[in-house]
N, C-alpha and C. Protein backbone atom coordinates (compact mmCIF):
# COMPACT_ATOMS: atom_id res chain seq x y z
N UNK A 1 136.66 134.07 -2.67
CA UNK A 1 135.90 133.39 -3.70
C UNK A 1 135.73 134.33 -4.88
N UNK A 2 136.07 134.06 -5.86
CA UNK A 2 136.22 134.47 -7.56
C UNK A 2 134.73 134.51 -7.76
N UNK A 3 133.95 135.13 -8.25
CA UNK A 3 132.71 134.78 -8.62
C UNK A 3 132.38 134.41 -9.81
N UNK A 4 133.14 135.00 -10.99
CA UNK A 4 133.34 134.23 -12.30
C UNK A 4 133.74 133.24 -12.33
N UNK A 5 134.87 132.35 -11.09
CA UNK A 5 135.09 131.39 -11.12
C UNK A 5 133.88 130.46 -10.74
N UNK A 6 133.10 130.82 -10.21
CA UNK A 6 131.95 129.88 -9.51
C UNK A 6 130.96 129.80 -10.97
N UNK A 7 130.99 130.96 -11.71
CA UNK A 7 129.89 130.54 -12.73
C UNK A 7 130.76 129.84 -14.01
N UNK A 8 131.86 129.85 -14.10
CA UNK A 8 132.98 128.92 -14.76
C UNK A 8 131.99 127.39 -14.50
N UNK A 9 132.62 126.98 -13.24
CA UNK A 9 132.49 125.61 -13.10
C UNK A 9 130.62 125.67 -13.12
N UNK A 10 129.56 126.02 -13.00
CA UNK A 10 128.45 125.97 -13.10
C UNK A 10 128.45 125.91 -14.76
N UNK A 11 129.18 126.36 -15.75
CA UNK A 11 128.91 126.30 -16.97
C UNK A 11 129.47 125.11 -17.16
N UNK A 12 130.28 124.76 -16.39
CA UNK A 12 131.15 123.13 -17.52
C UNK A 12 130.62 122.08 -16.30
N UNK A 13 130.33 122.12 -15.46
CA UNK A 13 129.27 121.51 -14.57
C UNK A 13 128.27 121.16 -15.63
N UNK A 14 127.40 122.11 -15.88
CA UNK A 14 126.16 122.09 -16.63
C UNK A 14 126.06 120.81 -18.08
N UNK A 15 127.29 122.16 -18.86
CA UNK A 15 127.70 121.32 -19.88
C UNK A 15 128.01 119.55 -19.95
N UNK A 16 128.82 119.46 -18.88
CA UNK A 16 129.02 118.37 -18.77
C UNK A 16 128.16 116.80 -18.70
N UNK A 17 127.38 117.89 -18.08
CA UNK A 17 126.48 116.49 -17.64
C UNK A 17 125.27 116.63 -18.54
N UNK A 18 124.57 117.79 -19.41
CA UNK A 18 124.02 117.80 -20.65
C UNK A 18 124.50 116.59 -21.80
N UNK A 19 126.23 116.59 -21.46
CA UNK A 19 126.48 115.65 -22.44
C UNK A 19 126.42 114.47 -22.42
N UNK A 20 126.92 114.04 -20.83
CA UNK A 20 126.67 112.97 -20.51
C UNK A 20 125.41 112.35 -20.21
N UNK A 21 124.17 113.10 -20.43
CA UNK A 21 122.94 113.18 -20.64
C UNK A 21 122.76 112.20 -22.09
N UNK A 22 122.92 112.96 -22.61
CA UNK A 22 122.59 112.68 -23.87
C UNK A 22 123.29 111.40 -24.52
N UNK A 23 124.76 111.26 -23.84
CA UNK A 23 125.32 110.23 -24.72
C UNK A 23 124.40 108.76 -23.92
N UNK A 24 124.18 109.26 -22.20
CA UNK A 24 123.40 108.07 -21.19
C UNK A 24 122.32 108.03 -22.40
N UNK A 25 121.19 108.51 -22.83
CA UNK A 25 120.28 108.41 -24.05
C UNK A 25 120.26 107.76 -24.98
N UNK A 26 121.37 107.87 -25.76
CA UNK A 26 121.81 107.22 -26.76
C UNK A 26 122.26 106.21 -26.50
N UNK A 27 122.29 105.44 -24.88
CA UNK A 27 122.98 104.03 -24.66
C UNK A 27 124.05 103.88 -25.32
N UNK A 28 124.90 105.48 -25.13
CA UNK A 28 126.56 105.03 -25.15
C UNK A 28 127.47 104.51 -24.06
N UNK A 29 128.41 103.76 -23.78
CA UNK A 29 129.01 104.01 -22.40
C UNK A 29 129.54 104.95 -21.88
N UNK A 30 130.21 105.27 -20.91
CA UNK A 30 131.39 106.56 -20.54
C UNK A 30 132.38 106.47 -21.73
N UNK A 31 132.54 107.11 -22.10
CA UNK A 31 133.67 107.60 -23.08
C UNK A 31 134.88 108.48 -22.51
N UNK A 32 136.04 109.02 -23.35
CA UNK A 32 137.08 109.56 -22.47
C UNK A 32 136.47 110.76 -22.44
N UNK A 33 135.24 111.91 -23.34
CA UNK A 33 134.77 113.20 -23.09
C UNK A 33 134.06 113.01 -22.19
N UNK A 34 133.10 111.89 -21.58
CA UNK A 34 132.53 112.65 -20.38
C UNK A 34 133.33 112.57 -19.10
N UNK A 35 133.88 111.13 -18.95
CA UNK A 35 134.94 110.99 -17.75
C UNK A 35 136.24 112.22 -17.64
N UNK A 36 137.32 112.80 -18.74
CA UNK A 36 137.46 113.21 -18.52
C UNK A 36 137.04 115.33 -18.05
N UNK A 37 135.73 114.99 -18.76
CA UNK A 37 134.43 116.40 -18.51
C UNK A 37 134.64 116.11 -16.77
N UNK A 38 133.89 115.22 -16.39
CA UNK A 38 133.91 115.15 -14.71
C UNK A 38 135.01 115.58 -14.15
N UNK A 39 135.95 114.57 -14.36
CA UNK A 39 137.25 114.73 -13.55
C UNK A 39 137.59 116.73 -13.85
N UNK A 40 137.27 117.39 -14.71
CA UNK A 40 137.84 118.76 -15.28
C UNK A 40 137.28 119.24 -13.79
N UNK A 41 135.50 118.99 -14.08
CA UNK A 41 134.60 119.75 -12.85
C UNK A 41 135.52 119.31 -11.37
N UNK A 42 135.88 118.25 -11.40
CA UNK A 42 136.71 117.70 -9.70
C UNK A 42 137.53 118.71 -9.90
N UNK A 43 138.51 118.98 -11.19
CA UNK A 43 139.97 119.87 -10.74
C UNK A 43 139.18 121.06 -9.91
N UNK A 44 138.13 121.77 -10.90
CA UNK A 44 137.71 122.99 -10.15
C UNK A 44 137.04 122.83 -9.21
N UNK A 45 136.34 122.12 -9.22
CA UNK A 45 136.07 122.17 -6.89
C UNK A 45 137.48 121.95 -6.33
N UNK A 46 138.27 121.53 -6.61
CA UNK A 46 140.21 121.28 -5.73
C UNK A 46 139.91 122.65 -5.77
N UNK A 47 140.54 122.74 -7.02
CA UNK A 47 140.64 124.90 -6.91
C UNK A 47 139.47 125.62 -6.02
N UNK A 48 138.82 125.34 -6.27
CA UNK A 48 137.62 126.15 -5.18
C UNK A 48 138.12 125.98 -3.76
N UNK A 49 138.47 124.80 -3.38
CA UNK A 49 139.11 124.36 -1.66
C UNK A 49 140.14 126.03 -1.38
N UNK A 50 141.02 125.66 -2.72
CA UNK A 50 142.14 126.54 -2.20
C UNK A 50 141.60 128.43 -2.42
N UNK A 51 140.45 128.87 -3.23
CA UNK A 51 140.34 129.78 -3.09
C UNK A 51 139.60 130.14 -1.76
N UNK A 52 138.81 128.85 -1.58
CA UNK A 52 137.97 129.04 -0.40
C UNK A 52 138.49 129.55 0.92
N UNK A 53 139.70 128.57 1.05
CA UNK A 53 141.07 129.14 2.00
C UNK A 53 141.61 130.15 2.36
N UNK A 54 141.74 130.94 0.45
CA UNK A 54 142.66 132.17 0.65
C UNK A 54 141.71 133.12 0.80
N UNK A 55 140.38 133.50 -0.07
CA UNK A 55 139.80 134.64 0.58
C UNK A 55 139.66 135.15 1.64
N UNK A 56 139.35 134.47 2.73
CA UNK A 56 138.70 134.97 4.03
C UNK A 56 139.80 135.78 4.44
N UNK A 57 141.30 134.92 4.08
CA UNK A 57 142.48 135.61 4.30
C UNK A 57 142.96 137.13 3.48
N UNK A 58 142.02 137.46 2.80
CA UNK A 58 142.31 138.78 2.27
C UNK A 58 141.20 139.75 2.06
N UNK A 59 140.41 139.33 3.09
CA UNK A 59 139.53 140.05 3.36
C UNK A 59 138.07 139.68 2.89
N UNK A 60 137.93 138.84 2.06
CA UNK A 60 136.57 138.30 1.20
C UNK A 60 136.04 137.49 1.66
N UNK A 61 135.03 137.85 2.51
CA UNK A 61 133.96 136.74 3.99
C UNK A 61 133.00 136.29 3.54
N UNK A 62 132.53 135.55 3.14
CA UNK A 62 131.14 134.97 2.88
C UNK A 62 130.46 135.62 3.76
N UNK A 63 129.12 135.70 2.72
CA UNK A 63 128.09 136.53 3.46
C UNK A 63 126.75 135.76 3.72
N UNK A 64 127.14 134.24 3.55
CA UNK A 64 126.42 133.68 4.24
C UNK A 64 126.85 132.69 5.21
N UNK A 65 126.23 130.97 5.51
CA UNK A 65 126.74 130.31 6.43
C UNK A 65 127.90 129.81 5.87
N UNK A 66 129.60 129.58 6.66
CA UNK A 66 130.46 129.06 5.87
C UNK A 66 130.29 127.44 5.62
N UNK A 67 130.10 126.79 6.84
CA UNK A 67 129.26 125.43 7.28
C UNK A 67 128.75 124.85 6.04
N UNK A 68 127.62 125.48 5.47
CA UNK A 68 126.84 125.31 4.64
C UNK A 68 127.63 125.18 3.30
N UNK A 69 128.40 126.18 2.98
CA UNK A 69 129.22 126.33 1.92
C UNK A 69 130.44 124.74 2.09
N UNK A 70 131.42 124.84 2.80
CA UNK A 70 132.09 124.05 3.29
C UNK A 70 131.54 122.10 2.92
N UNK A 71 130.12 122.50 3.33
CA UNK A 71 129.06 121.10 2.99
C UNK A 71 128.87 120.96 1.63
N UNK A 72 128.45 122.23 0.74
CA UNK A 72 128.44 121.94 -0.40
C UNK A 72 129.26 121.60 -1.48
N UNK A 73 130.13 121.94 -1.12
CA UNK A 73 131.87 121.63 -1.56
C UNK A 73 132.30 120.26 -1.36
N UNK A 74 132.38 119.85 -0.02
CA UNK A 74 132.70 118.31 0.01
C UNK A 74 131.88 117.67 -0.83
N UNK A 75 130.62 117.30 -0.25
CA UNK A 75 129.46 116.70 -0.59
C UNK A 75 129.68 116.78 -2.50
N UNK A 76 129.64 117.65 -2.87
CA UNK A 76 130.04 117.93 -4.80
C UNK A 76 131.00 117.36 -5.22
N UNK A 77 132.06 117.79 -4.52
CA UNK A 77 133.40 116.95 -5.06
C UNK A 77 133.49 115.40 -4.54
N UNK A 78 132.53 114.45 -3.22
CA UNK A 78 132.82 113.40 -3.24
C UNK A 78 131.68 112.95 -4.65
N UNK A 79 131.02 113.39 -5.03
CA UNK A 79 129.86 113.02 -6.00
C UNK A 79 130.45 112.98 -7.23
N UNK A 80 131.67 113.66 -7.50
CA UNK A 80 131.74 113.80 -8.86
C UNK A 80 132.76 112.52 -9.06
N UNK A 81 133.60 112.58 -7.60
CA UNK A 81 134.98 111.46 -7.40
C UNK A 81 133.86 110.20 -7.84
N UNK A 82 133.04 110.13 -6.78
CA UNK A 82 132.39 108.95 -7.05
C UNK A 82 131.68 108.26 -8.48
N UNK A 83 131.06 109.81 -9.03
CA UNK A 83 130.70 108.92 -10.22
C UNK A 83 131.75 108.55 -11.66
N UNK A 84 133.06 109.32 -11.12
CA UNK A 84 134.15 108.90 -12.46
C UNK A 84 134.40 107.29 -11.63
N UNK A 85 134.82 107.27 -10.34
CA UNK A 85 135.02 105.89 -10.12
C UNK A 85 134.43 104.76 -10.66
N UNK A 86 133.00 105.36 -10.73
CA UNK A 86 131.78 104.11 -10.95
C UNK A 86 132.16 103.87 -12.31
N UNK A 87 132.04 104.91 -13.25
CA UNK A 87 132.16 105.38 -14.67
C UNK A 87 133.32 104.30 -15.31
N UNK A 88 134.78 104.47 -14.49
CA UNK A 88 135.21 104.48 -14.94
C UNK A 88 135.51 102.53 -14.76
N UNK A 89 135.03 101.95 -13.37
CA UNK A 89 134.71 100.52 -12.97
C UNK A 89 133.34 100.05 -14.09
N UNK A 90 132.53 100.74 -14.15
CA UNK A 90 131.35 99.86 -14.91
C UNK A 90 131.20 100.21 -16.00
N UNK A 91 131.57 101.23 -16.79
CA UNK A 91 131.59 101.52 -18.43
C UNK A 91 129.77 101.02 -18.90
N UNK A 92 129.22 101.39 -18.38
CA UNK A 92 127.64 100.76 -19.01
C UNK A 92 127.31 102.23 -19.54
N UNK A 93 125.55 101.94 -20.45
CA UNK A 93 125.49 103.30 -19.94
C UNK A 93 124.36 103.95 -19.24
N UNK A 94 124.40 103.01 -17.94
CA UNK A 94 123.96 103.92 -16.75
C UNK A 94 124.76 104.94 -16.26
N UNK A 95 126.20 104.55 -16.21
CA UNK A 95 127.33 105.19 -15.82
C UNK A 95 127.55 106.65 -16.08
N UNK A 96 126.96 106.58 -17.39
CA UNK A 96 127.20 107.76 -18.41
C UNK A 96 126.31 108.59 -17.79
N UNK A 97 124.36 108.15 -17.17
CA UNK A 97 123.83 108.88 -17.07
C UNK A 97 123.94 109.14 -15.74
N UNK A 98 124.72 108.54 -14.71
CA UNK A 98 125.23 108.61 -13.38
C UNK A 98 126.20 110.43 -13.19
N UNK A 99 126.93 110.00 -14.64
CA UNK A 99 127.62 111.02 -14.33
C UNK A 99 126.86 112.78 -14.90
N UNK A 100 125.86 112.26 -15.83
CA UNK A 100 125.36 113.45 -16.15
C UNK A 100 124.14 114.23 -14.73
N UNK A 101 124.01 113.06 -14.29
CA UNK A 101 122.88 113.65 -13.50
C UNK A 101 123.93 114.19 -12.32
N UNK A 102 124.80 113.75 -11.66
CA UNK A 102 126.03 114.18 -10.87
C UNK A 102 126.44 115.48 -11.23
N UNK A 103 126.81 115.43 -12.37
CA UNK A 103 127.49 116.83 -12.92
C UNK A 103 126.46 117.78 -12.77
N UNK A 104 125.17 118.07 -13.10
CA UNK A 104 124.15 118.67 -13.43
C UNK A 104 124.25 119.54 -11.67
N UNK A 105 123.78 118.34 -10.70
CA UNK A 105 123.56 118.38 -9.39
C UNK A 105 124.68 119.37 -8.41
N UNK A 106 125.91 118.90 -9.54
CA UNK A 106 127.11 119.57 -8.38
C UNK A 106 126.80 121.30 -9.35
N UNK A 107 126.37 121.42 -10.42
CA UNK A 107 126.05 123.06 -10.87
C UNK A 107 124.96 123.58 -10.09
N UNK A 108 123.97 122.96 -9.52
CA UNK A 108 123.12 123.69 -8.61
C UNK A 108 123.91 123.59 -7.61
N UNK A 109 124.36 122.81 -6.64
CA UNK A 109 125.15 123.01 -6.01
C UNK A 109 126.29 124.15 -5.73
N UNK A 110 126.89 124.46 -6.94
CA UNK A 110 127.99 125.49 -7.10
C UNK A 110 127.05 126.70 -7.19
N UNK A 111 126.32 126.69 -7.37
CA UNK A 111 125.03 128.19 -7.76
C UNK A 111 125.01 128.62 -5.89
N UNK A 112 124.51 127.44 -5.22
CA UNK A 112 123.66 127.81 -4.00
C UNK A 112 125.47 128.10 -3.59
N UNK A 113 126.31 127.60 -3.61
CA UNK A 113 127.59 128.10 -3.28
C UNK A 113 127.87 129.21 -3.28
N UNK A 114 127.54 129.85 -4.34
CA UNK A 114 127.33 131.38 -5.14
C UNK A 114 127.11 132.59 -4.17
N UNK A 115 125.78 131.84 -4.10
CA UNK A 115 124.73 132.30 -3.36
C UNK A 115 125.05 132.57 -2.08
N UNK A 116 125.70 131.65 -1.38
CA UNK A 116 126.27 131.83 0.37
C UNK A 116 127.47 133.03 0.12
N UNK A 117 128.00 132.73 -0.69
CA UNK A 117 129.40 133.81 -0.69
C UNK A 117 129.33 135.07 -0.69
N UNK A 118 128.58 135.38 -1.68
CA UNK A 118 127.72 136.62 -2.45
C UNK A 118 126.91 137.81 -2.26
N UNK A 119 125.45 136.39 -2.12
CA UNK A 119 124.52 137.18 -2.17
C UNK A 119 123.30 137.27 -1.10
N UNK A 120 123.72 136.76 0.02
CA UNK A 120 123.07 136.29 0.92
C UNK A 120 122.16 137.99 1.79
N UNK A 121 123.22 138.74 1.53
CA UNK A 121 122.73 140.16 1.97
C UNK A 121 122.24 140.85 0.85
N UNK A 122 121.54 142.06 1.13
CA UNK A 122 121.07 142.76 0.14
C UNK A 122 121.72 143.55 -0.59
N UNK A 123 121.71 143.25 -1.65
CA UNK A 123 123.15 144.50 -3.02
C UNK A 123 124.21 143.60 -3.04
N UNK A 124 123.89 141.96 -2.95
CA UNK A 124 124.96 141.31 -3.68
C UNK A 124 125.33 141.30 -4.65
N UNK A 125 126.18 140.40 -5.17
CA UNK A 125 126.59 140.09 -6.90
C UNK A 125 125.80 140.47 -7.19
N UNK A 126 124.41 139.56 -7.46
CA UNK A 126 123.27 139.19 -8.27
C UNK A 126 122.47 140.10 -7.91
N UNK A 127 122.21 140.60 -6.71
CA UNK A 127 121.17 141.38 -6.05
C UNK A 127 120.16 140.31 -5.51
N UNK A 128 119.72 140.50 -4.02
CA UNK A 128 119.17 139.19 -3.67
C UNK A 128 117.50 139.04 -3.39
């Protein structure tokens, strides 16, 4: 696990759904920037699967539960699948704020991800 990569997708996570915040506000519908904003955050949880894979294989163990991690990963990426589906079936703009609050959710999500990989012992990344 990349750890800049984890605060990557926590920034366009974030971003994302700030926007789609705001446009849900403005009673815009989904537009192609937030749907395709989501779908960006889905590519990088894919990519996360496959780094998730290769670390352990080169020595880089999570230092917390993998289980847990493993959960937060699915669980994020079916949330984000799900709300471009909805997004992209109902165009309202609940949709919009479906996907901002989604996006928002899968960046805490990717944080506590962080967190299992990291910093779970003492003198992690972050320091814990």
């Amino acid at each position: 696990m990349i750890e800049w990569f984890s605060f990557v997708q926590i920034g366009v996570a974030a971003l994302v759904g700030l926007i789609a915040l705001v446009f849900g506000a403005l009673g815009r519908r989904p537009d192609d920037v937030t749907v395709l904003g989501s779908a960006l955050v889905a590519l990088l949880l894919i990519a996360q699967i496959v780094v998730g894979v290769v670390q352990p294989l080169v020595g880089n163990d999570p230092t917390g539960d993998i289980v847990e991690w493993w959960l937060y990963l699915i669980v994020a990426l079916l949330l984000v699948v799900a709300g471009v589906v909805w997004a992209l079936i109902d165009r309202t703009r609940w949709a919009t704020i479906i996907l901002g609050v989604v996006a928002v959710t899968v960046a805490v999500m990717v944080y506590r991800m962080n967190q299992i990989w990291f910093v779970q012992t003492v003198g992690g990344a972050l320091g814990a």
